[in-house]
PDB file of N, CA and C in Angstrom:
ATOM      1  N   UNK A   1      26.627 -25.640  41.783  1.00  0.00           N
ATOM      2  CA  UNK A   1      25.183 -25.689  41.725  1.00  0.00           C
ATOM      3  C   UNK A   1      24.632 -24.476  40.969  1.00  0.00           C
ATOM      4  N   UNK A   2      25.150 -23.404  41.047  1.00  0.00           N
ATOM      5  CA  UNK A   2      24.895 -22.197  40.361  1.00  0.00           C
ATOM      6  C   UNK A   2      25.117 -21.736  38.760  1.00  0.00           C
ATOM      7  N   UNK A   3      25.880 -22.902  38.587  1.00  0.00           N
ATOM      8  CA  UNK A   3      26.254 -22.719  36.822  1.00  0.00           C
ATOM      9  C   UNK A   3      24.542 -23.997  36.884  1.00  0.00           C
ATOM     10  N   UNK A   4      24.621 -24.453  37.037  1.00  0.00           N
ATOM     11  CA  UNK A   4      23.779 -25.400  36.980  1.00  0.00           C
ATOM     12  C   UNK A   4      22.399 -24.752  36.416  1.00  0.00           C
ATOM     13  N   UNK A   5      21.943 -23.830  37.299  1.00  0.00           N
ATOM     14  CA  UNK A   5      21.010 -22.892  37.112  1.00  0.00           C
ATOM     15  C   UNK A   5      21.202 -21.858  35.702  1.00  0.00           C
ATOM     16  N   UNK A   6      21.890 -21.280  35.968  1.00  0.00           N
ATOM     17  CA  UNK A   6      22.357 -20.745  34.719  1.00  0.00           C
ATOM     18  C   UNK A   6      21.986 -21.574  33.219  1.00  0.00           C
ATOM     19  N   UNK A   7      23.015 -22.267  33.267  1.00  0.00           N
ATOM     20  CA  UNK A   7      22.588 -23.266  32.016  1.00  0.00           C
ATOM     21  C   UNK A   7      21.260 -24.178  31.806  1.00  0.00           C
ATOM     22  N   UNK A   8      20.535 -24.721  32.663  1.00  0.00           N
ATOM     23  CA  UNK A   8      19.294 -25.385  32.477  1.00  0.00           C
ATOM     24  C   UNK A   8      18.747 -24.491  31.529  1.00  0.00           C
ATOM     25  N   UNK A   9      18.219 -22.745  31.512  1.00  0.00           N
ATOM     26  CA  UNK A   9      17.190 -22.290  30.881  1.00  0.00           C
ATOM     27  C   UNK A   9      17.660 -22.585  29.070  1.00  0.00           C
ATOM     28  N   UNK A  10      19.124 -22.327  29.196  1.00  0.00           N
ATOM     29  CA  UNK A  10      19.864 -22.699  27.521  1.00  0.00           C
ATOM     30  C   UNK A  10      20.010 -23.801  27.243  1.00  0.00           C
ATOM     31  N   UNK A  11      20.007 -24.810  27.801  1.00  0.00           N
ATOM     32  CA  UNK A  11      19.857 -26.585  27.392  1.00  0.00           C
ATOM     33  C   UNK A  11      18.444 -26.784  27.167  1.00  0.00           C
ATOM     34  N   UNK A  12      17.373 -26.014  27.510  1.00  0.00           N
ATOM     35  CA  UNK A  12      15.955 -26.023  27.408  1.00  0.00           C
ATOM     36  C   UNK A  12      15.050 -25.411  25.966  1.00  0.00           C
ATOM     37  N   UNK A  13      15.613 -24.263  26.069  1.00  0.00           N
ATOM     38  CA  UNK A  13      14.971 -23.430  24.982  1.00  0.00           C
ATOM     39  C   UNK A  13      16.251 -23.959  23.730  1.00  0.00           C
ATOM     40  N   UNK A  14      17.921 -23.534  24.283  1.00  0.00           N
ATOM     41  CA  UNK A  14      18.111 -22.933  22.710  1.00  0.00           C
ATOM     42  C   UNK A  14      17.815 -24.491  21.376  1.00  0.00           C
ATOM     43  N   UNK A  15      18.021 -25.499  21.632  1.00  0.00           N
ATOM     44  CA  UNK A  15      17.433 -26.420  20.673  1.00  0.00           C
ATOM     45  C   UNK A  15      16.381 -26.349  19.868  1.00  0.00           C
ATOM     46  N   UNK A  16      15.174 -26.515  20.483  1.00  0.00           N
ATOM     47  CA  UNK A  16      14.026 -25.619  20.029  1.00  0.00           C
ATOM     48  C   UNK A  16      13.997 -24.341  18.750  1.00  0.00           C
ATOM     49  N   UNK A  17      15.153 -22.845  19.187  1.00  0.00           N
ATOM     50  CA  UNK A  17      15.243 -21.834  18.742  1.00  0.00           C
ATOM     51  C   UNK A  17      16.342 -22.605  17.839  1.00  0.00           C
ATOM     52  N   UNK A  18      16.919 -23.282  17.689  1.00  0.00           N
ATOM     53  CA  UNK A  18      18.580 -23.676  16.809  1.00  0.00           C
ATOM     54  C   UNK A  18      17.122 -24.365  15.818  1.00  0.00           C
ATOM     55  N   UNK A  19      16.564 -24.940  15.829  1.00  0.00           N
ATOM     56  CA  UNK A  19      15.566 -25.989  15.022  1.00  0.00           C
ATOM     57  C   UNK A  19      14.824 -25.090  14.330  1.00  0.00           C
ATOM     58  N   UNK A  20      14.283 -23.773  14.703  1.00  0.00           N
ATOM     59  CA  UNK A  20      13.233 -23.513  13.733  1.00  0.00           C
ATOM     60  C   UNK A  20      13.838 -22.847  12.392  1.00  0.00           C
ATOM     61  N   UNK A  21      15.001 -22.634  11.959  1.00  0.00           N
ATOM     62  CA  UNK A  21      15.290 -22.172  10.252  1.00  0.00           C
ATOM     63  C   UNK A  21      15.118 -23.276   9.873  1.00  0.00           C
ATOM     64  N   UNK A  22      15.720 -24.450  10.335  1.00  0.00           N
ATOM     65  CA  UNK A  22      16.026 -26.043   9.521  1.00  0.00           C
ATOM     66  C   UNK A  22      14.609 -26.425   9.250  1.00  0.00           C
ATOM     67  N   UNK A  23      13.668 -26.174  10.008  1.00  0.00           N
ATOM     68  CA  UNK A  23      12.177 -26.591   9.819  1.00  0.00           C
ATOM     69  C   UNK A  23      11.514 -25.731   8.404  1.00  0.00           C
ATOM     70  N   UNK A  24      11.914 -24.669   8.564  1.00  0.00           N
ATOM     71  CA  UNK A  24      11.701 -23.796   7.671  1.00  0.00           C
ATOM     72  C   UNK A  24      11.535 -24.492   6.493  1.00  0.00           C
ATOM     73  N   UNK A  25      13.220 -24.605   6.206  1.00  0.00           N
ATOM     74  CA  UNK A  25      13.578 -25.134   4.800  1.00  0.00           C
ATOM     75  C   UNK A  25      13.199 -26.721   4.505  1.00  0.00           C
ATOM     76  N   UNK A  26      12.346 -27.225   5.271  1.00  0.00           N
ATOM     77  CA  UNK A  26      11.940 -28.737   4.548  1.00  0.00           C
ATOM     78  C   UNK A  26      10.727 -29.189   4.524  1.00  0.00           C
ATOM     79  N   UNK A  27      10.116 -27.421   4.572  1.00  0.00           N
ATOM     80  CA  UNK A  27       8.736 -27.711   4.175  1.00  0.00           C
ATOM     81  C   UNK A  27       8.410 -28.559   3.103  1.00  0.00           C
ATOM     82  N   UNK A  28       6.966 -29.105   2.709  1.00  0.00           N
ATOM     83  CA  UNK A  28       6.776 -29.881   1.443  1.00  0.00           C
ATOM     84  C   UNK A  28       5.912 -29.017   0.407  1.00  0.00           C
ATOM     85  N   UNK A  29       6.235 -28.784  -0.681  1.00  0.00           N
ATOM     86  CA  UNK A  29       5.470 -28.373  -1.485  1.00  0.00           C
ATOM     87  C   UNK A  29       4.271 -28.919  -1.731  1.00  0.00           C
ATOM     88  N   UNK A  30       2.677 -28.435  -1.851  1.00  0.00           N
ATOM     89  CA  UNK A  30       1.750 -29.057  -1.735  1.00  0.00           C
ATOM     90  C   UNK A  30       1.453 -29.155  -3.488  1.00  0.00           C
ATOM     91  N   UNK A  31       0.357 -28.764  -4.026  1.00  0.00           N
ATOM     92  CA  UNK A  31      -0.200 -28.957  -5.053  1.00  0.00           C
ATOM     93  C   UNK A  31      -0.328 -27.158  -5.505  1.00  0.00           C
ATOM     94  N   UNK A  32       0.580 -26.797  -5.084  1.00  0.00           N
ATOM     95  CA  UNK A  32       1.008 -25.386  -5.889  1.00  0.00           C
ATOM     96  C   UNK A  32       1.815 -25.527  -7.466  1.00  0.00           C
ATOM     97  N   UNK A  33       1.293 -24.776  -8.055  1.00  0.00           N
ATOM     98  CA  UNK A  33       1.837 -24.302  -9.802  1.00  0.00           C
ATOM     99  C   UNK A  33       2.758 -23.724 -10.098  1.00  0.00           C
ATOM    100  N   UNK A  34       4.026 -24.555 -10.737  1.00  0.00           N
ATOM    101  CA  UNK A  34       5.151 -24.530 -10.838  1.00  0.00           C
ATOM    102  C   UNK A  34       4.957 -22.879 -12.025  1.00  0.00           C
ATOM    103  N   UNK A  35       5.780 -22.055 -12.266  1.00  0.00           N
ATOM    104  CA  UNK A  35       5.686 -21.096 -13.040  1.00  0.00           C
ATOM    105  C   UNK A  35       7.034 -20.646 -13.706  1.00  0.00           C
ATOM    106  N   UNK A  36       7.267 -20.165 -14.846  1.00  0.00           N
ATOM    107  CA  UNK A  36       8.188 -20.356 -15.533  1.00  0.00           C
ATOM    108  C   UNK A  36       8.752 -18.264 -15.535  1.00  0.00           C
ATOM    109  N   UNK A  37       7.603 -17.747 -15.222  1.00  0.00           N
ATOM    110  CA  UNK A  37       8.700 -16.158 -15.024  1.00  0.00           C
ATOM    111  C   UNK A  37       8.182 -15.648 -13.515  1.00  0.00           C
ATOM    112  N   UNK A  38       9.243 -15.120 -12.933  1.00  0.00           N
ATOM    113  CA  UNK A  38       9.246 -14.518 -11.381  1.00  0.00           C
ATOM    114  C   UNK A  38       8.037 -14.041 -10.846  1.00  0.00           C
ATOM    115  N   UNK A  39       7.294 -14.527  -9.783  1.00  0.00           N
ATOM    116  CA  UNK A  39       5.974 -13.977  -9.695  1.00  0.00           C
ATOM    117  C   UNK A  39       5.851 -12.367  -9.176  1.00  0.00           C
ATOM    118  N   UNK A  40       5.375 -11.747  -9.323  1.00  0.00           N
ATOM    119  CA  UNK A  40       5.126 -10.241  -9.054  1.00  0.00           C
ATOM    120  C   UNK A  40       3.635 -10.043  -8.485  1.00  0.00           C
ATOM    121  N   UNK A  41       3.789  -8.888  -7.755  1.00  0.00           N
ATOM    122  CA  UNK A  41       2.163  -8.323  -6.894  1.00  0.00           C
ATOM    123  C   UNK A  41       1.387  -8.406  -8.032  1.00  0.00           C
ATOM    124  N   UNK A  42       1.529  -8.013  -8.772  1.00  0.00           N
ATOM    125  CA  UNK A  42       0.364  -7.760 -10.255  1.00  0.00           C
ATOM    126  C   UNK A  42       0.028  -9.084 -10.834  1.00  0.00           C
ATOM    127  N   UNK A  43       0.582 -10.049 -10.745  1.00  0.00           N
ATOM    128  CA  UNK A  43       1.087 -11.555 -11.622  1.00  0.00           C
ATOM    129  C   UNK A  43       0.016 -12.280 -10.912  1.00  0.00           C
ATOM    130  N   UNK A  44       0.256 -11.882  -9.187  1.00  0.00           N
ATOM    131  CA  UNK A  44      -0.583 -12.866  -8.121  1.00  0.00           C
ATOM    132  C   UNK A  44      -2.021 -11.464  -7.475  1.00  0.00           C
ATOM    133  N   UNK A  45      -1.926 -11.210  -8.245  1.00  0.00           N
ATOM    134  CA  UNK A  45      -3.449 -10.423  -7.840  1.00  0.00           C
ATOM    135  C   UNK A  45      -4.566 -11.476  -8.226  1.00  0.00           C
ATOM    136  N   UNK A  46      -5.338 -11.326  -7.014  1.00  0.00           N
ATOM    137  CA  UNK A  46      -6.631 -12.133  -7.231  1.00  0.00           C
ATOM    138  C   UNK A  46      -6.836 -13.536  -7.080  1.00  0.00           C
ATOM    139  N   UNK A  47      -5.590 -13.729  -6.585  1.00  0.00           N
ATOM    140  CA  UNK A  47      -5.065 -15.267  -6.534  1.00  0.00           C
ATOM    141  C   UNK A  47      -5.589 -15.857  -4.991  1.00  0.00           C
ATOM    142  N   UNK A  48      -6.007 -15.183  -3.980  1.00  0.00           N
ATOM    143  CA  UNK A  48      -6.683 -15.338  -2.801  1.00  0.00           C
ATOM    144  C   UNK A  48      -5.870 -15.922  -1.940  1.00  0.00           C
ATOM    145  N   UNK A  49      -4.649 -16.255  -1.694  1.00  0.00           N
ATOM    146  CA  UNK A  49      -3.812 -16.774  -0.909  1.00  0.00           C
ATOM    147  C   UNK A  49      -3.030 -18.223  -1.574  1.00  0.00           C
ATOM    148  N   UNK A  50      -3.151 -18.053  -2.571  1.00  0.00           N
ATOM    149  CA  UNK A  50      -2.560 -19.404  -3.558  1.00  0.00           C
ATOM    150  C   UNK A  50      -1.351 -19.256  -3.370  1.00  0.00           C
ATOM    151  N   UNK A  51      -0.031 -20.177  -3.829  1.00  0.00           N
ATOM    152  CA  UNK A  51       0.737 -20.386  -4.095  1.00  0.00           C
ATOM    153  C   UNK A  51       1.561 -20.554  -5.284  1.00  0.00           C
ATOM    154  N   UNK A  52       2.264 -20.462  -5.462  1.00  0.00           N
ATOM    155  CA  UNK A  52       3.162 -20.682  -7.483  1.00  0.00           C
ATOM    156  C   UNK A  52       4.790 -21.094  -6.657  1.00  0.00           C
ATOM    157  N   UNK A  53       5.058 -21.869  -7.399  1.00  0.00           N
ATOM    158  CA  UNK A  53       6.224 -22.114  -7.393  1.00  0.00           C
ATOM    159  C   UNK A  53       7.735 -21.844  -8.426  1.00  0.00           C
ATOM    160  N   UNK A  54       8.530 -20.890  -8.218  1.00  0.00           N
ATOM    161  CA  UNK A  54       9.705 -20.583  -8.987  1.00  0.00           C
ATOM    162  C   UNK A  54      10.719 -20.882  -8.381  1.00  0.00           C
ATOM    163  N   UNK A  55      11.030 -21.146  -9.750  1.00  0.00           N
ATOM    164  CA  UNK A  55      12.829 -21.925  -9.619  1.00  0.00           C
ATOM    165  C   UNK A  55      13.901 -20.279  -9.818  1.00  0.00           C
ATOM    166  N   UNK A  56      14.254 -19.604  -8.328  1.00  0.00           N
ATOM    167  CA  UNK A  56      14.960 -18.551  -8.670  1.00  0.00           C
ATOM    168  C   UNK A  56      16.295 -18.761  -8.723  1.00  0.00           C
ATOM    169  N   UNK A  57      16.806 -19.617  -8.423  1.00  0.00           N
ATOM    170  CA  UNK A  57      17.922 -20.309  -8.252  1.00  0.00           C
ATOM    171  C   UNK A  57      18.447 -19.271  -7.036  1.00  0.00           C
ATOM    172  N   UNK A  58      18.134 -19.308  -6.154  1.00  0.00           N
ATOM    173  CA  UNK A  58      18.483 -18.997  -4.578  1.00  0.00           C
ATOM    174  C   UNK A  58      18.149 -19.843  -3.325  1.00  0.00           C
ATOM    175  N   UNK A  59      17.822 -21.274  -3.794  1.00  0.00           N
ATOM    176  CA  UNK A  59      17.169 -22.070  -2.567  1.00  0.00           C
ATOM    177  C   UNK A  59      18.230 -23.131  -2.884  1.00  0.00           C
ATOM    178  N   UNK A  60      18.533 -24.155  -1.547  1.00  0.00           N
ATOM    179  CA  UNK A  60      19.653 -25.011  -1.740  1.00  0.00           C
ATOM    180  C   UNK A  60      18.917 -26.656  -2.791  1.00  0.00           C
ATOM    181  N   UNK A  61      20.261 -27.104  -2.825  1.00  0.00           N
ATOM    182  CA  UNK A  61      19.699 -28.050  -4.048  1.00  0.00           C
ATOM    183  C   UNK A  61      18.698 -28.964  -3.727  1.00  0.00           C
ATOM    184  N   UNK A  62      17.762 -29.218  -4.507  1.00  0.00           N
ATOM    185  CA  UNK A  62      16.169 -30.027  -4.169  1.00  0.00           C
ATOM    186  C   UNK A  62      15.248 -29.155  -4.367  1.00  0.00           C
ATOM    187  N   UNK A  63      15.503 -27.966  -3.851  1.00  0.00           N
ATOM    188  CA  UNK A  63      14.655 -27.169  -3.618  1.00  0.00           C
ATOM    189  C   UNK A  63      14.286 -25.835  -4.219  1.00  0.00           C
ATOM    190  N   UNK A  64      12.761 -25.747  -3.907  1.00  0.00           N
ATOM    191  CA  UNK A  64      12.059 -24.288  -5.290  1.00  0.00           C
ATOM    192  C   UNK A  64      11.872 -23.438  -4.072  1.00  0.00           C
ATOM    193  N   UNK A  65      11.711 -22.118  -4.875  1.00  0.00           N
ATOM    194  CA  UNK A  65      11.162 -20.984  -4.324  1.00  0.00           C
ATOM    195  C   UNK A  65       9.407 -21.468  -3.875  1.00  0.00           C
ATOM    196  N   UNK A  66       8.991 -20.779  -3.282  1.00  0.00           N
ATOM    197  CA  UNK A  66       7.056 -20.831  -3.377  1.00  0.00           C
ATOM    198  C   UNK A  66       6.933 -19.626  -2.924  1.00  0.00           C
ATOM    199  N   UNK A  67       6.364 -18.943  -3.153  1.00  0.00           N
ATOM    200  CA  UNK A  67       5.767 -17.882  -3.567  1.00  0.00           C
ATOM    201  C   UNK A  67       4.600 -17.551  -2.991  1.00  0.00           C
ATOM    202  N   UNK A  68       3.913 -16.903  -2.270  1.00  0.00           N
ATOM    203  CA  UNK A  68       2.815 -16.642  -1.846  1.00  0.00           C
ATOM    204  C   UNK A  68       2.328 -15.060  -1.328  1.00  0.00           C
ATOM    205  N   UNK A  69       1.157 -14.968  -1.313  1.00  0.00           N
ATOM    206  CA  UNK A  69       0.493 -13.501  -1.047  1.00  0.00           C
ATOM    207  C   UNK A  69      -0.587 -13.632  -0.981  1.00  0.00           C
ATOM    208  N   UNK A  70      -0.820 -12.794   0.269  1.00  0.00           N
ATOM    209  CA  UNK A  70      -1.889 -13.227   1.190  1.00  0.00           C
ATOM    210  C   UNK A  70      -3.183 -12.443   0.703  1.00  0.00           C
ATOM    211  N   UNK A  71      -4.383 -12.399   0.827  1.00  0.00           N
ATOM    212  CA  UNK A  71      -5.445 -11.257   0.574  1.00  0.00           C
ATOM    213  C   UNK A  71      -5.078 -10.038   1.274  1.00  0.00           C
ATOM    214  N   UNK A  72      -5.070  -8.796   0.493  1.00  0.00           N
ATOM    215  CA  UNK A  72      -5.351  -7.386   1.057  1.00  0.00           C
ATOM    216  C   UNK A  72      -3.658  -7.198   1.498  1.00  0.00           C
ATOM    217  N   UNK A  73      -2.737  -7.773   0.942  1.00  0.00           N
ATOM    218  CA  UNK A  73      -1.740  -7.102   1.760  1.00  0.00           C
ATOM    219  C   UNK A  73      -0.861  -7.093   0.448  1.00  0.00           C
ATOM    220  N   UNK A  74      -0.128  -6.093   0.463  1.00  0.00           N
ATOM    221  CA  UNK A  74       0.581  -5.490  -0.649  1.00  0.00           C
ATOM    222  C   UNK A  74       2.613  -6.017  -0.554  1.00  0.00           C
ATOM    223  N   UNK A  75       2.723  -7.747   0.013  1.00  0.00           N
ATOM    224  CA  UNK A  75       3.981  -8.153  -0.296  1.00  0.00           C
ATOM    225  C   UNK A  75       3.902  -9.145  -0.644  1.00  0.00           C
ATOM    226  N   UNK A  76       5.245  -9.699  -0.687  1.00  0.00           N
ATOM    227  CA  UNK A  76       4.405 -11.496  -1.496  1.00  0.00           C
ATOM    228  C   UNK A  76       5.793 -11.977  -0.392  1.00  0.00           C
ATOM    229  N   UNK A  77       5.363 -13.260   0.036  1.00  0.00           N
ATOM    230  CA  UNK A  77       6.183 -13.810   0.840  1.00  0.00           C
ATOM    231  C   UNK A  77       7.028 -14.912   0.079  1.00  0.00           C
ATOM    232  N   UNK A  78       8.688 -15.151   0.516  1.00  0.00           N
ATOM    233  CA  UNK A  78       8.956 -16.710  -0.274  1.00  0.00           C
ATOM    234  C   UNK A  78       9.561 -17.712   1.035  1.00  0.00           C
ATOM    235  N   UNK A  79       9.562 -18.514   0.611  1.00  0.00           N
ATOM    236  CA  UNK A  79       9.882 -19.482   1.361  1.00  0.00           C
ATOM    237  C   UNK A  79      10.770 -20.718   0.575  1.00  0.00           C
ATOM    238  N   UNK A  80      11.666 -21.781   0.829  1.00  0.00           N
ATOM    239  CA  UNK A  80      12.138 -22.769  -0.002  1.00  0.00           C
ATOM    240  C   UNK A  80      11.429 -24.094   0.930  1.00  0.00           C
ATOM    241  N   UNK A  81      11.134 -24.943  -0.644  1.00  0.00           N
ATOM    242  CA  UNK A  81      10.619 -25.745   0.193  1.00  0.00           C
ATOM    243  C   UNK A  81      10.935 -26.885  -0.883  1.00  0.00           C
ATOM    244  N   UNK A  82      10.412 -28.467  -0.546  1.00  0.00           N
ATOM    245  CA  UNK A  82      11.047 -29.331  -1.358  1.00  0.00           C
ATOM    246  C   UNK A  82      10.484 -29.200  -2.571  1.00  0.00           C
ATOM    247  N   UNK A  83      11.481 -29.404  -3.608  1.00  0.00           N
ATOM    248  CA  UNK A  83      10.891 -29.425  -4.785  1.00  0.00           C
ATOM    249  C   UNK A  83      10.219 -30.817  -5.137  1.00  0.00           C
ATOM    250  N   UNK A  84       8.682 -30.390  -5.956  1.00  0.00           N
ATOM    251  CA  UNK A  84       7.971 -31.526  -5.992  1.00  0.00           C
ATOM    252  C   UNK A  84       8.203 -32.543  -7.014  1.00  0.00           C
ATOM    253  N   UNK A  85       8.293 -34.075  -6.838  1.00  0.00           N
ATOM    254  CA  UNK A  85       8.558 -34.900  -7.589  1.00  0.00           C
ATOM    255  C   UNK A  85       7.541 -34.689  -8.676  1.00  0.00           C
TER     256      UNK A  85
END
């Protein structure tokens, strides 16, 4: 009865926690602008939280870089997500 306890809280949560990278990576690319050289802080200044999409060749196959940076903050975030038909 005591393993029982034990294990319920990890049959509960870890699925959940095992699921969120895979979610990550199959985001959908929306109506973001595909771009042909690496985006940089200076590249996406002024851009207000937009998106660009580069092909860095570091995301698995299907899939682009996206690119984003937020207002007022000095990094740019990436993410892989499907590449758009």
């Amino acid at each position: 009865m005591r393993r029982i306890h034990v294990l319920l809280p990890v049959l509960l949560f870890a699925p959940p926690i095992l699921m969120t990278g895979c979610m990550q990576s199959t985001r959908m690319a929306s109506s973001d602008t595909v771009v042909s050289t690496r985006p940089t802080l200076e590249s996406m200044e002024g851009m207000g939280g937009k998106s660009v999409l580069y092909d860095d060749g570091k995301c698995p196959s299907g899939e682009i870089a996206q690119f984003t940076k937020r207002g007022g903050r000095t990094q740019i975030n990436r993410v892989c997500v499907a590449r758009p038909t």
